[in-house]
C-alpha atoms as a PDB file:
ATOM      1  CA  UNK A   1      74.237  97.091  85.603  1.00  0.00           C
ATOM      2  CA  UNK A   2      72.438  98.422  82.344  1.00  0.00           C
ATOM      3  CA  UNK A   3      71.609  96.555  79.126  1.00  0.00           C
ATOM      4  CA  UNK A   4      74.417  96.903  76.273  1.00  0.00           C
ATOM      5  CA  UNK A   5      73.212  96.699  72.470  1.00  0.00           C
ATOM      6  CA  UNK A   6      76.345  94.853  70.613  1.00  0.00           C
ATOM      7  CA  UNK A   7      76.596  94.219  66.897  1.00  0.00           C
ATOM      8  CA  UNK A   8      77.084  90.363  65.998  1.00  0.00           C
ATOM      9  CA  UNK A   9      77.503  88.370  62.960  1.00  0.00           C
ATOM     10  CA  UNK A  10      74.894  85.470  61.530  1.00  0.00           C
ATOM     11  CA  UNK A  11      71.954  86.118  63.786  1.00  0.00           C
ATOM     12  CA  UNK A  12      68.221  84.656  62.562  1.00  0.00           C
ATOM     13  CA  UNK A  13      66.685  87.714  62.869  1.00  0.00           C
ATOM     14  CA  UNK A  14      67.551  91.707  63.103  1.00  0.00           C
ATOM     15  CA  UNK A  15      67.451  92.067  66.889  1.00  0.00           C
ATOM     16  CA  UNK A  16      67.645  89.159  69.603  1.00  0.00           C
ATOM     17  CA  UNK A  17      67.812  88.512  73.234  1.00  0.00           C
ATOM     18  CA  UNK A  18      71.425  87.068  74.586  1.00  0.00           C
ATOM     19  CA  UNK A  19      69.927  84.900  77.080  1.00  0.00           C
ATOM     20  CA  UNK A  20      72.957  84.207  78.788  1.00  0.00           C
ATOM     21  CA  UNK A  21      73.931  88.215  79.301  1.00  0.00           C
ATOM     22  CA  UNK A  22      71.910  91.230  79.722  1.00  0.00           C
ATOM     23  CA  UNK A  23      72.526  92.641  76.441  1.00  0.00           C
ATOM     24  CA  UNK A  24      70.727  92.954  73.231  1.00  0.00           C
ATOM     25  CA  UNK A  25      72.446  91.857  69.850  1.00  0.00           C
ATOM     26  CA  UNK A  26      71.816  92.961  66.690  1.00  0.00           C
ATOM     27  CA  UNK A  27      72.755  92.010  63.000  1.00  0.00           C
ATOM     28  CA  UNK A  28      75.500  93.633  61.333  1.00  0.00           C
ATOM     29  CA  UNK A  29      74.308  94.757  58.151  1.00  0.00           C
ATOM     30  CA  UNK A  30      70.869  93.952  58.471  1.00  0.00           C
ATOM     31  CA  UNK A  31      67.560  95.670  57.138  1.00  0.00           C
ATOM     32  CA  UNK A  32      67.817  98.514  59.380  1.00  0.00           C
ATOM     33  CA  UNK A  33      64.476 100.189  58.889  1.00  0.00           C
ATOM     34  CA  UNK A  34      63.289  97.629  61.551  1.00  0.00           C
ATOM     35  CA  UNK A  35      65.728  97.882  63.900  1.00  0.00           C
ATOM     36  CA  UNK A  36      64.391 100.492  66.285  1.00  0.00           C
ATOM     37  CA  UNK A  37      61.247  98.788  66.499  1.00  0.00           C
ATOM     38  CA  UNK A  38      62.978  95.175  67.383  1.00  0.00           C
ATOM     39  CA  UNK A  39      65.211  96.773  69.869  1.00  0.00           C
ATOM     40  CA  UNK A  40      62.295  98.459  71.295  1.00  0.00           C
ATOM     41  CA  UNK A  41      60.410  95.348  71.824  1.00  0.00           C
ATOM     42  CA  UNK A  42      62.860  93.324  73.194  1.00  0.00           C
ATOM     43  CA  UNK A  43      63.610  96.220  75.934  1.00  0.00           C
ATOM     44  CA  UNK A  44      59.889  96.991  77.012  1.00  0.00           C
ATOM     45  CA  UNK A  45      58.723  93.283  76.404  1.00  0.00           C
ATOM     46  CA  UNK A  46      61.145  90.889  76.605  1.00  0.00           C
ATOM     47  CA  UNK A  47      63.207  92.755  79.455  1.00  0.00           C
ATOM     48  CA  UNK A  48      60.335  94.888  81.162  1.00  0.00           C
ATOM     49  CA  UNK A  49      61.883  98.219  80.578  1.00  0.00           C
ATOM     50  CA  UNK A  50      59.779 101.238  80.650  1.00  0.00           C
ATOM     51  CA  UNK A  51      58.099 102.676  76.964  1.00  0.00           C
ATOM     52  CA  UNK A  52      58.909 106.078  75.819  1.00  0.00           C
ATOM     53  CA  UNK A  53      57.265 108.268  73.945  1.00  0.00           C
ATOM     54  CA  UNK A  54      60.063 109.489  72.306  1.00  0.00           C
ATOM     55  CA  UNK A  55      62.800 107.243  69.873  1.00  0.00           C
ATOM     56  CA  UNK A  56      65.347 106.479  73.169  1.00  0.00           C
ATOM     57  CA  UNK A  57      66.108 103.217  74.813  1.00  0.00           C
ATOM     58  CA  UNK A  58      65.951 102.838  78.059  1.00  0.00           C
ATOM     59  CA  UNK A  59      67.346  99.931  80.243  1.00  0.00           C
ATOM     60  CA  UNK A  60      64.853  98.337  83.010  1.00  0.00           C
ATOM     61  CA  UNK A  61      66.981 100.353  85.200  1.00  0.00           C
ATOM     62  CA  UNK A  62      65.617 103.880  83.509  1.00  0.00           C
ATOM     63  CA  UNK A  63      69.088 104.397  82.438  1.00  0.00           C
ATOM     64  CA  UNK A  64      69.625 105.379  78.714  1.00  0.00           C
ATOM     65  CA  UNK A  65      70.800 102.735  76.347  1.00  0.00           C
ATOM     66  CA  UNK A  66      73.262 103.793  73.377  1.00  0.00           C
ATOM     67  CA  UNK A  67      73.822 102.154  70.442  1.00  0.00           C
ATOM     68  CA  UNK A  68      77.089 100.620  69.470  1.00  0.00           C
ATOM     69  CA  UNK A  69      79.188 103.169  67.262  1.00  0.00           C
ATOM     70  CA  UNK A  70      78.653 101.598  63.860  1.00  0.00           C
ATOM     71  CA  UNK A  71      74.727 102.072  64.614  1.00  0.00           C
ATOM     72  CA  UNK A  72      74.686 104.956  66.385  1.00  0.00           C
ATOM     73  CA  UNK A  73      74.546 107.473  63.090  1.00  0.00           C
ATOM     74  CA  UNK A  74      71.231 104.872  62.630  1.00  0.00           C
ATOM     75  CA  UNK A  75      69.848 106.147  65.743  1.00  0.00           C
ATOM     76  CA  UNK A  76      70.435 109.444  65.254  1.00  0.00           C
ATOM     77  CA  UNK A  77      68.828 109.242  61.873  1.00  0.00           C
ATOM     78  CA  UNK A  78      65.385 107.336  63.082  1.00  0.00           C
ATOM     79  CA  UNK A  79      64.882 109.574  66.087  1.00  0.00           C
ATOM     80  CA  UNK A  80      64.570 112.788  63.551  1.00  0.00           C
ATOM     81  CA  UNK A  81      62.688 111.405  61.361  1.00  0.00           C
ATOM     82  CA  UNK A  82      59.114 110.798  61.616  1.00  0.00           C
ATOM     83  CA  UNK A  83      57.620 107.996  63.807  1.00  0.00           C
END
């Protein structure tokens, strides 16, 4: 079982936690500048997946998390640019 990111309507903040699930949820149309860094947080911190050096997200497991579709371009464009 890995973590799933899923897009969600009227969250409080940009990334959260689905308590109930083992996924992540994030705003739809939200300030996306921050999103890598909230998604990164709440992997490492929040559900004790390992830190990489590099922009990818990986599930407690080590496995790779994707983004959904409709943020995946997002990802794409944060992990070549600079950071």
């Amino acid at each position: 079982m890995g973590i799933l990111i899923c897009v969600a309507d009227d969250l409080p903040k940009i990334a959260v936690r689905d308590p109930d699930e083992v996924s992540v949820l994030v705003a739809r149309g939200g300030e996306t500048g921050e999103l890598p860094r909230e998604v990164q947080e709440i992997l490492t911190i929040d559900l004790g997946a390992p830190a990489t050096a590099d922009a990818a997200f990986l599930c407690f497991c080590g496995t790779r998390v994707e983004l959904p579709g409709e943020l995946a371009r997002l990802g794409a464009v944060e992990a070549s640019g600079t950071r």
